[in-house]
C-alpha atoms as a PDB file:
ATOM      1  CA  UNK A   1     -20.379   0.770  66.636  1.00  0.00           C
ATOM      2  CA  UNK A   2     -17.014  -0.877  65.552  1.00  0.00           C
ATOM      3  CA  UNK A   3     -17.243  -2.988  62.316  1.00  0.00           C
ATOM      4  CA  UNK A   4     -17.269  -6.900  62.080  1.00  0.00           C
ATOM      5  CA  UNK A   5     -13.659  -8.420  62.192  1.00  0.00           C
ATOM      6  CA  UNK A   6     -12.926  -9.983  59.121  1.00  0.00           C
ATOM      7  CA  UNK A   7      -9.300 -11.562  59.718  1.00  0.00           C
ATOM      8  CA  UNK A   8      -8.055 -13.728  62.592  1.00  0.00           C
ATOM      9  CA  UNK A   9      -4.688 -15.029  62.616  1.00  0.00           C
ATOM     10  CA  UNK A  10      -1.434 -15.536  64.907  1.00  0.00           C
ATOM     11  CA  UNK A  11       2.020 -14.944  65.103  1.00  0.00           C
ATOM     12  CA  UNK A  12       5.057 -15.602  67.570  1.00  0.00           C
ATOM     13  CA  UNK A  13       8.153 -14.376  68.190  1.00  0.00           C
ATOM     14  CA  UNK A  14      10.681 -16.673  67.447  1.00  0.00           C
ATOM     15  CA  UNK A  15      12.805 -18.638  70.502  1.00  0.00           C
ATOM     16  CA  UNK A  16      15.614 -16.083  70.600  1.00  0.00           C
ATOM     17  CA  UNK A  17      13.298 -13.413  72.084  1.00  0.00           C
ATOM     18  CA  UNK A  18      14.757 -13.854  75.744  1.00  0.00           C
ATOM     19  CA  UNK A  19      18.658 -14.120  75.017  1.00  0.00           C
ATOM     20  CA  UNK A  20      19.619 -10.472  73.402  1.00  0.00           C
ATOM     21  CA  UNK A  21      21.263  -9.314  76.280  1.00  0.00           C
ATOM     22  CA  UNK A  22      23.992  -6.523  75.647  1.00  0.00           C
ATOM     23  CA  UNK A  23      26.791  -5.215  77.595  1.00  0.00           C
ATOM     24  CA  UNK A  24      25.639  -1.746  77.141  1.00  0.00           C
ATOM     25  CA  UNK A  25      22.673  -0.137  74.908  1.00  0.00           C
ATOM     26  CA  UNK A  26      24.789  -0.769  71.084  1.00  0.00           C
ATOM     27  CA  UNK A  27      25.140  -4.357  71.849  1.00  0.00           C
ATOM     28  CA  UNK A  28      21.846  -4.869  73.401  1.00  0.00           C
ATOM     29  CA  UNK A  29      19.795  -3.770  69.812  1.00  0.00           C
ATOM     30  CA  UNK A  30      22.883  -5.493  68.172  1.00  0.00           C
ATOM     31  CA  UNK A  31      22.028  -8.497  69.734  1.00  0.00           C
ATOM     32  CA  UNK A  32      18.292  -7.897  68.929  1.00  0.00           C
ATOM     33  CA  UNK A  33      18.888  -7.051  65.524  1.00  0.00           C
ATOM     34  CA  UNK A  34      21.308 -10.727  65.078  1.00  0.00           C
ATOM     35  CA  UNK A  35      17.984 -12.738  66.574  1.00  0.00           C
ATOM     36  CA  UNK A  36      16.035 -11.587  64.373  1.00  0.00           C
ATOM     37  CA  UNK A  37      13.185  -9.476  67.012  1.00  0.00           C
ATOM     38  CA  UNK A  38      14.573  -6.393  65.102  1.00  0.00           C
ATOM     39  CA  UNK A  39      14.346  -6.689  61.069  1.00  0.00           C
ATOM     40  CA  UNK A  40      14.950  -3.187  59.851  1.00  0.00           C
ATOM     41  CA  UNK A  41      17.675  -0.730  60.160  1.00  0.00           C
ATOM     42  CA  UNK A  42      15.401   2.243  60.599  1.00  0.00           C
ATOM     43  CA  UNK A  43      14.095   0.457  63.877  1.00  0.00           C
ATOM     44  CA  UNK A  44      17.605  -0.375  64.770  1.00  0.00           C
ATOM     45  CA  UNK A  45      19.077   2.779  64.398  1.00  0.00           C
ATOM     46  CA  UNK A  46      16.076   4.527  66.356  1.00  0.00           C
ATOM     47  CA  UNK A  47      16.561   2.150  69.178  1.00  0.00           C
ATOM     48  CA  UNK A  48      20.613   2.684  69.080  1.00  0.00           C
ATOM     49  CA  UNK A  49      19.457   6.864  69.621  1.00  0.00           C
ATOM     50  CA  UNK A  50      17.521   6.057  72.438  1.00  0.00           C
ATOM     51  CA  UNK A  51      19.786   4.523  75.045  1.00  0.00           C
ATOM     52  CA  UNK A  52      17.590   2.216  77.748  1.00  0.00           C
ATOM     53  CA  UNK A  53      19.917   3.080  80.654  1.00  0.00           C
ATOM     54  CA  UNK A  54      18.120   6.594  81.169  1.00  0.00           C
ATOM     55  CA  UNK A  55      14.894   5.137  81.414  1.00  0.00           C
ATOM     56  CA  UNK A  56      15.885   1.740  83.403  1.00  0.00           C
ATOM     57  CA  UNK A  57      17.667   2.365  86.572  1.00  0.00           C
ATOM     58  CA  UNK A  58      18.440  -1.322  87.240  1.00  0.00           C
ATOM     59  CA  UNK A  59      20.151  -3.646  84.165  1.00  0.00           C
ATOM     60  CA  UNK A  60      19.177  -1.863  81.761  1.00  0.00           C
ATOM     61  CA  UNK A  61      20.175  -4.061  78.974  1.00  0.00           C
ATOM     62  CA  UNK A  62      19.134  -7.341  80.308  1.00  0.00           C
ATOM     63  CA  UNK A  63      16.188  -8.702  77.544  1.00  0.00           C
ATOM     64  CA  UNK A  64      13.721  -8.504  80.825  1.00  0.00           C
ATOM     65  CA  UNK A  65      11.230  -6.170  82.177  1.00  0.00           C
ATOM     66  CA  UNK A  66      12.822  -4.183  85.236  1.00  0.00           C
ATOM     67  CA  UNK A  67      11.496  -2.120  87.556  1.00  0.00           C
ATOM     68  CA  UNK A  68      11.163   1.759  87.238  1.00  0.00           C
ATOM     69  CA  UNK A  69       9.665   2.764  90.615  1.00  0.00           C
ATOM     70  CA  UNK A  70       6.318   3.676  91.378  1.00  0.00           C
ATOM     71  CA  UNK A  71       5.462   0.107  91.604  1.00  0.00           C
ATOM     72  CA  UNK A  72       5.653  -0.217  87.777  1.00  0.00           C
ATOM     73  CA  UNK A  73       7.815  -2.305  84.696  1.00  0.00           C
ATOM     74  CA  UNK A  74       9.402  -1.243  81.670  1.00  0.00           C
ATOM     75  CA  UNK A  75       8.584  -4.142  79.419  1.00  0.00           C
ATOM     76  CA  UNK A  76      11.493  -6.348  77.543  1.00  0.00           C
ATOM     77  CA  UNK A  77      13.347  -4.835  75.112  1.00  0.00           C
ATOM     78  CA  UNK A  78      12.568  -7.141  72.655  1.00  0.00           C
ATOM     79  CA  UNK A  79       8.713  -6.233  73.230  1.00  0.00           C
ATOM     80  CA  UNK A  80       9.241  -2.875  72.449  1.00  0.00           C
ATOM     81  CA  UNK A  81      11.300  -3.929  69.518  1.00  0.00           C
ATOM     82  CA  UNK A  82       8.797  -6.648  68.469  1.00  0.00           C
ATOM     83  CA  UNK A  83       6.441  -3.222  68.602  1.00  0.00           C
ATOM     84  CA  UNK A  84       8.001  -0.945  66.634  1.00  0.00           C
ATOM     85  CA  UNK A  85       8.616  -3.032  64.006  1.00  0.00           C
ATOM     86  CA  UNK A  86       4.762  -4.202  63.755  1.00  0.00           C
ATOM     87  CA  UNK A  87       4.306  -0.068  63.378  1.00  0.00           C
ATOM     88  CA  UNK A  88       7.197   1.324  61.640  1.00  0.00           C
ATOM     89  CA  UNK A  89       5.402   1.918  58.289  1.00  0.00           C
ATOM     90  CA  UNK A  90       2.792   3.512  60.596  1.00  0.00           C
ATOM     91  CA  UNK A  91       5.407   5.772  61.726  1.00  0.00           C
ATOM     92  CA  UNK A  92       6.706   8.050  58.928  1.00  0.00           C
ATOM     93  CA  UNK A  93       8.271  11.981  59.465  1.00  0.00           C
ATOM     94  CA  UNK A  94       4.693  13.566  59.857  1.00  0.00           C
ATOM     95  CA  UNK A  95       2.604  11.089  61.228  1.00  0.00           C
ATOM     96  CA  UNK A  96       0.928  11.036  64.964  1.00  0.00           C
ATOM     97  CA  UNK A  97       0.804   8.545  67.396  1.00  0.00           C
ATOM     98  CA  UNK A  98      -0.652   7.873  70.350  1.00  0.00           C
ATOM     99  CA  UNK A  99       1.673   5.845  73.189  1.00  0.00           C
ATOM    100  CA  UNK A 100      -0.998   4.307  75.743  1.00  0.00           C
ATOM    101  CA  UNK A 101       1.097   3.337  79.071  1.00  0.00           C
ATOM    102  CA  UNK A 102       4.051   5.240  78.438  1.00  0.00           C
ATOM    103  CA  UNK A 103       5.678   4.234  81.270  1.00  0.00           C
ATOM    104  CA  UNK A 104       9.440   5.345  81.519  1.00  0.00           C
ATOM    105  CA  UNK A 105       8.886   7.170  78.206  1.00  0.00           C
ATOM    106  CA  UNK A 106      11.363   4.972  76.052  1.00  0.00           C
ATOM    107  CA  UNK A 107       8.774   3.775  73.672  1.00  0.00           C
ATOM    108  CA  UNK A 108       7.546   7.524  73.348  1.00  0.00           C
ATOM    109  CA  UNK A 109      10.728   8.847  72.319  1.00  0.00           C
ATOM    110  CA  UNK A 110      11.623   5.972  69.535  1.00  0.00           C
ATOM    111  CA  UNK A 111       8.387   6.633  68.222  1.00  0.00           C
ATOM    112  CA  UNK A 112       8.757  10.539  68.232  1.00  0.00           C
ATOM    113  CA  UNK A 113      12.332  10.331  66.444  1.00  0.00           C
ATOM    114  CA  UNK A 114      10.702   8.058  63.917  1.00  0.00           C
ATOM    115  CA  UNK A 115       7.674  10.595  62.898  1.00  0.00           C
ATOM    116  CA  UNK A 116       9.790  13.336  62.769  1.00  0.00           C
ATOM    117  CA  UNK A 117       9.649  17.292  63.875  1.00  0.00           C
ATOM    118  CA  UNK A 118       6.754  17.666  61.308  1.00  0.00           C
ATOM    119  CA  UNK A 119       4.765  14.882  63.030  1.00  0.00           C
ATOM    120  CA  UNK A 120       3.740  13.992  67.262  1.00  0.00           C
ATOM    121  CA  UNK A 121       3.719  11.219  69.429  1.00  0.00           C
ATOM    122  CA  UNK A 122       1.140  11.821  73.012  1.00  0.00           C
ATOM    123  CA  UNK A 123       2.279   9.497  75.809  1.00  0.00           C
ATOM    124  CA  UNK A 124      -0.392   8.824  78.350  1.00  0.00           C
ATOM    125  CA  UNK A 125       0.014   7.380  81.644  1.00  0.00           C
ATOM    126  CA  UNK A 126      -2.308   6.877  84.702  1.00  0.00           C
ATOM    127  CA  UNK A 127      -0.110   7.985  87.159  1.00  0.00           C
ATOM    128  CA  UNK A 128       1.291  11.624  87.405  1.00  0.00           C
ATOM    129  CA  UNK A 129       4.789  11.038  89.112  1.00  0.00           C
ATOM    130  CA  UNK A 130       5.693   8.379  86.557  1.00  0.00           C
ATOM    131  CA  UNK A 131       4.488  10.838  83.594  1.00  0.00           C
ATOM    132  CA  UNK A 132       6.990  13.705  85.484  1.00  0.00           C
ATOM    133  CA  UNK A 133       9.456  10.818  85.485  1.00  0.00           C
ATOM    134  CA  UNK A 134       9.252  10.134  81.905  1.00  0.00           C
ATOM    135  CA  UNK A 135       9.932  13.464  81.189  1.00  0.00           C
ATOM    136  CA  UNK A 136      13.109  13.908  83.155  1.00  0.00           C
ATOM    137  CA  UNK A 137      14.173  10.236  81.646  1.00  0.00           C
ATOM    138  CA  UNK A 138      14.173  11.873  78.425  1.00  0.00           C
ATOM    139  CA  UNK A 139      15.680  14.984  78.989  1.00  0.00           C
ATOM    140  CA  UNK A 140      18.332  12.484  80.604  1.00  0.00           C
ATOM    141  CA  UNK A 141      19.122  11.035  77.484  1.00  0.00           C
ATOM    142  CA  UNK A 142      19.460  14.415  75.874  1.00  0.00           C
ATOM    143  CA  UNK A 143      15.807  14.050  73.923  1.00  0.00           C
ATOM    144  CA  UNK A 144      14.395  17.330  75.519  1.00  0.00           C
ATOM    145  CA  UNK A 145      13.978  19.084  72.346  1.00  0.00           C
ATOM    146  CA  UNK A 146      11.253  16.398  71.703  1.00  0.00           C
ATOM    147  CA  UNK A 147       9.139  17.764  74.173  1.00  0.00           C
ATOM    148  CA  UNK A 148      10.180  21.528  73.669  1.00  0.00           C
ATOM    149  CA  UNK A 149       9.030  21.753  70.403  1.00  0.00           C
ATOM    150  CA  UNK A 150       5.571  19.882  71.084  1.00  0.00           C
ATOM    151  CA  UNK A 151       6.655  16.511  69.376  1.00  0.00           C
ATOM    152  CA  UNK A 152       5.999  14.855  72.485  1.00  0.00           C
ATOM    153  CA  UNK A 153       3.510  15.675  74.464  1.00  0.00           C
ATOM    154  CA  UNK A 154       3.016  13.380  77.810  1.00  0.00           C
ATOM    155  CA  UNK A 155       0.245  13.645  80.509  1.00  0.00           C
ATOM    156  CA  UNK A 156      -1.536  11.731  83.053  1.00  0.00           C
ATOM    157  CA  UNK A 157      -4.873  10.120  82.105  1.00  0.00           C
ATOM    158  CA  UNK A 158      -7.047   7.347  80.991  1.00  0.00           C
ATOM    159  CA  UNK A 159      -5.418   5.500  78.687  1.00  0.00           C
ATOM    160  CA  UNK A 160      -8.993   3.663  77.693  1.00  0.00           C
ATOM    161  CA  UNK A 161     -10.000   7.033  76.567  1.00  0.00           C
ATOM    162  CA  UNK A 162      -7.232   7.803  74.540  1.00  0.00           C
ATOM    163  CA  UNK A 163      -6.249  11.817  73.470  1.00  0.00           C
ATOM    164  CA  UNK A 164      -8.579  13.110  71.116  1.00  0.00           C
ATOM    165  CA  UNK A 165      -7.214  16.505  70.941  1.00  0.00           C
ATOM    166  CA  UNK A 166      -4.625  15.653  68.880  1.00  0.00           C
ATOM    167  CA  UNK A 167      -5.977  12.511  66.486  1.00  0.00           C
ATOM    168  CA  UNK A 168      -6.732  10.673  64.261  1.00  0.00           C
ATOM    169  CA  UNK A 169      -3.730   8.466  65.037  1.00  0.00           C
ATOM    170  CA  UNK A 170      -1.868   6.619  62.476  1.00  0.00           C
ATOM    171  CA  UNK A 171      -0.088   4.450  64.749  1.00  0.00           C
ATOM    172  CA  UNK A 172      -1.321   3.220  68.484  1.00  0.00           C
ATOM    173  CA  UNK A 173       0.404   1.603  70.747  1.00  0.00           C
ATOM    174  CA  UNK A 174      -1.421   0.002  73.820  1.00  0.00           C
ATOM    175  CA  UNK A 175       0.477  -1.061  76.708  1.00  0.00           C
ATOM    176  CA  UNK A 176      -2.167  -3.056  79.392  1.00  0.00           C
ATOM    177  CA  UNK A 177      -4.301  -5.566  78.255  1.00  0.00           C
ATOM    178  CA  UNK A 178      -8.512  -4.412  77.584  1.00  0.00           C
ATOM    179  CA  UNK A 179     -10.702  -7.073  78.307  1.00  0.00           C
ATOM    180  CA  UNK A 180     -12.405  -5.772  74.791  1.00  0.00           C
ATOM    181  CA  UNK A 181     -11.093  -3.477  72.624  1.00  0.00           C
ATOM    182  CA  UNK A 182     -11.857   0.278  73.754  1.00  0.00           C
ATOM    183  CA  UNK A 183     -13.865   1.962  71.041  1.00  0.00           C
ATOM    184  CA  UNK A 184     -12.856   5.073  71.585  1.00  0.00           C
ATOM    185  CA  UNK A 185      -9.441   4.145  70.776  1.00  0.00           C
ATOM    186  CA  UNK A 186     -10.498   2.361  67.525  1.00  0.00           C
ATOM    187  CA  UNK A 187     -12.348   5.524  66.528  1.00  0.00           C
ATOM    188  CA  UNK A 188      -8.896   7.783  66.996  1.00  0.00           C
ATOM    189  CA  UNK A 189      -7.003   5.360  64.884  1.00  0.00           C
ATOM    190  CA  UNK A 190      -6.716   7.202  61.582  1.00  0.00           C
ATOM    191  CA  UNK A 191      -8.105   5.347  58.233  1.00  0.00           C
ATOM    192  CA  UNK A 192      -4.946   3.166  57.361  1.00  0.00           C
ATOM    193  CA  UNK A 193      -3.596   3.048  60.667  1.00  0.00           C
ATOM    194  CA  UNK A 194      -2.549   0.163  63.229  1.00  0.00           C
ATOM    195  CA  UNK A 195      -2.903  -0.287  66.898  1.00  0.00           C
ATOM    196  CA  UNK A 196      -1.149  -2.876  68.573  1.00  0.00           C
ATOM    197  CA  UNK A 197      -3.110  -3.721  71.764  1.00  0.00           C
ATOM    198  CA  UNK A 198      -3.239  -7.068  74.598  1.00  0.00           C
ATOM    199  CA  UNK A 199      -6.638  -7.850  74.986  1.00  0.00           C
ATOM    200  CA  UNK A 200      -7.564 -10.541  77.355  1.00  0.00           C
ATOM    201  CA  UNK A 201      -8.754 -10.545  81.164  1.00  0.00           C
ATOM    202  CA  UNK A 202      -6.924 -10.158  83.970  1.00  0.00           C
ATOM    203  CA  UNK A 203      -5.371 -13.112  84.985  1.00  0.00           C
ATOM    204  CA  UNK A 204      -7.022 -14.955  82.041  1.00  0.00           C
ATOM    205  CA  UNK A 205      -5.821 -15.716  78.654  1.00  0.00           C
ATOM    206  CA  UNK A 206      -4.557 -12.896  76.527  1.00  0.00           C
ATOM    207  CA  UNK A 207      -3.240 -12.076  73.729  1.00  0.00           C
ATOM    208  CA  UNK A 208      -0.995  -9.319  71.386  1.00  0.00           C
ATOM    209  CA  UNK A 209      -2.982  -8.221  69.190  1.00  0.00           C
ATOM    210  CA  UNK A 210      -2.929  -5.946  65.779  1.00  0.00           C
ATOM    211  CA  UNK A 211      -5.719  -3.700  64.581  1.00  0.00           C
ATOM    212  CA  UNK A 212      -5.953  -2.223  61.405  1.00  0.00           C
ATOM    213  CA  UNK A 213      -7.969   0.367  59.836  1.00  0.00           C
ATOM    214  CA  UNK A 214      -8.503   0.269  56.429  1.00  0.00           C
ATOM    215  CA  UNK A 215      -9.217   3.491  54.295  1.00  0.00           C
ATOM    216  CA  UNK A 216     -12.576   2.406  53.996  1.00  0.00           C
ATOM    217  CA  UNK A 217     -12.888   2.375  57.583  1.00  0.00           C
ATOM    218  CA  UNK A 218     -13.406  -1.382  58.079  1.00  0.00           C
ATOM    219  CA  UNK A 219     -11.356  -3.089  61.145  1.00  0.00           C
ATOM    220  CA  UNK A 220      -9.020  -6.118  61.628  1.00  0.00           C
ATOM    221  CA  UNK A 221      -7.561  -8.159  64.298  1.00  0.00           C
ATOM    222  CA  UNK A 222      -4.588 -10.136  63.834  1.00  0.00           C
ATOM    223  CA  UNK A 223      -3.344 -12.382  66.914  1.00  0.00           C
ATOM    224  CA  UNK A 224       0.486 -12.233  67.258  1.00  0.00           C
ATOM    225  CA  UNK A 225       1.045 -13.620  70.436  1.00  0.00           C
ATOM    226  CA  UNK A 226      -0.375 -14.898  74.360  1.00  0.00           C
ATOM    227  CA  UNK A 227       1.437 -12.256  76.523  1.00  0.00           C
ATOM    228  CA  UNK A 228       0.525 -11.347  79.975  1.00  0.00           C
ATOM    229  CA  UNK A 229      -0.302  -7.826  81.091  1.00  0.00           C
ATOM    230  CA  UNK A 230      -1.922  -6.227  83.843  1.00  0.00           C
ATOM    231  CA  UNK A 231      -5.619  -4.493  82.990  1.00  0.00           C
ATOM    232  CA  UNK A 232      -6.827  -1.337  81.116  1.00  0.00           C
ATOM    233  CA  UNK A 233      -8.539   0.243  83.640  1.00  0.00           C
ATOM    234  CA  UNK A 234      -9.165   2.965  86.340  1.00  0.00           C
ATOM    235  CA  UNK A 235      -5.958   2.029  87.941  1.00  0.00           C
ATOM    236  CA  UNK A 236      -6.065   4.997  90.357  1.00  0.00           C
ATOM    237  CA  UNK A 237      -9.621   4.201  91.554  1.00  0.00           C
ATOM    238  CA  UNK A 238      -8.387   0.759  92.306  1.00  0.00           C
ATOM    239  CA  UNK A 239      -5.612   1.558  94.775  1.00  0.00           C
ATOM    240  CA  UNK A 240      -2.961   0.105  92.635  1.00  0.00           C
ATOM    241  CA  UNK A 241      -0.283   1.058  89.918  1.00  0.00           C
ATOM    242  CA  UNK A 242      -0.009  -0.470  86.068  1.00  0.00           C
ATOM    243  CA  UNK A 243       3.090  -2.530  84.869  1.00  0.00           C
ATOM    244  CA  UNK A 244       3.084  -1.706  81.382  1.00  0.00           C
END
């Protein structure tokens, strides 16, 4: 049984969110970082290692989601900026995460360069060819060692289940929206930890959302944003792909 909410707040991202195009990867976190989406030179300098133009085949560094193939999106890169700045004291050299939607595999490998060789990041993703994708993006950008020495670890599943195997979690990133928030992913998030999560109905009203785990166990929601993502689910059973 989760515990009772006790916080309930929101927060946007401010009006520059949409204009941090670049004229290659540098410029397009420079750009990011001058708007104010990225706040922290740790998160800029991750981003700046992880170059968006081996995991986005078409303009790459446009602030837009593009698509990857297999009928799927790689979110804005101010999302996934806006994302690892929310969990970047999550994400300390040792720590584990858990990267729900991995998509492409760009989020995975910021993440994994920000926890470190002593720590792992698991990306999961419903459909196989777009995990075996993922893994030849980031070989592509020269990140192989990542998943040679078992810092990264990506497979095909259901994301709503999460990857017990290797939790607790300190850090969670979600990347389709739950219609309520999956237990079993609350009860891999390690005490302290955040998730950051859409919940909402498909084709309803939803929202970003941040969960926290205290060390006492009890759990928070804060409301950062309305965003619009397609559903949690069984995406395989339904005939159709995710566009995380």
């Amino acid at each position: 049984m989760l515990r009772r909410f006790i916080r309930t707040k929101s927060r946007q991202l401010g009006s520059m969110a949409w204009r941090s195009h670049g004229v290659d990867n540098n410029d397009l976190v420079n750009n990011l970082y001058k708007n104010n989406i990225i706040k922290s030179k740790h998160v800029m300098d991750v981003m700046k290692r992880v170059d968006r133009g081996s995991y986005c085949p078409n303009n790459p560094y446009m602030d837009a989601p593009q698509g990857i193939g297999f009928g799927q999106t790689i979110s804005a890169p101010h999302m996934h900026a806006h994302c690892l700045e929310l969990l970047k004291d999550h994400l300390k050299p040792g720590t584990r995460a858990l990267d729900i939607g991995s998509g492409s595999g760009i989020l995975t490998a910021c993440m994994a360069l920000m926890v470190g060789s002593s720590g792992k990041v698991v990306g999961i993703d419903h459909y196989d060819g777009l995990v075996k994708m993922s893994i030849e993006n980031i070989i592509q950008d020269g990140k192989g060692s990542l998943i040679d020495s078992g810092t990264i670890i990506l497979l095909a599943g259901d994301g709503r289940k999460g990857y017990p195997e290797e939790g607790p979690y300190n850090a969670i990133h979600v990347g389709a929206a739950a219609p309520r928030l999956p237990e079993d992913l609350v009860n891999q998030l390690a005490p302290g930890g955040r998730m950051i999560i859409p919940e909402g109905p498909e084709g309803g009203s939803q929202s970003l959302n941040q969960i926290d785990k205290s060390l006492d166990g009890e759990v928070t929601r804060t409301m950062l944003m309305g965003v619009n993502y397609v559903p949690l689910d069984d995406l395989r059973q339904r005939g159709r792909f995710a566009e995380f």
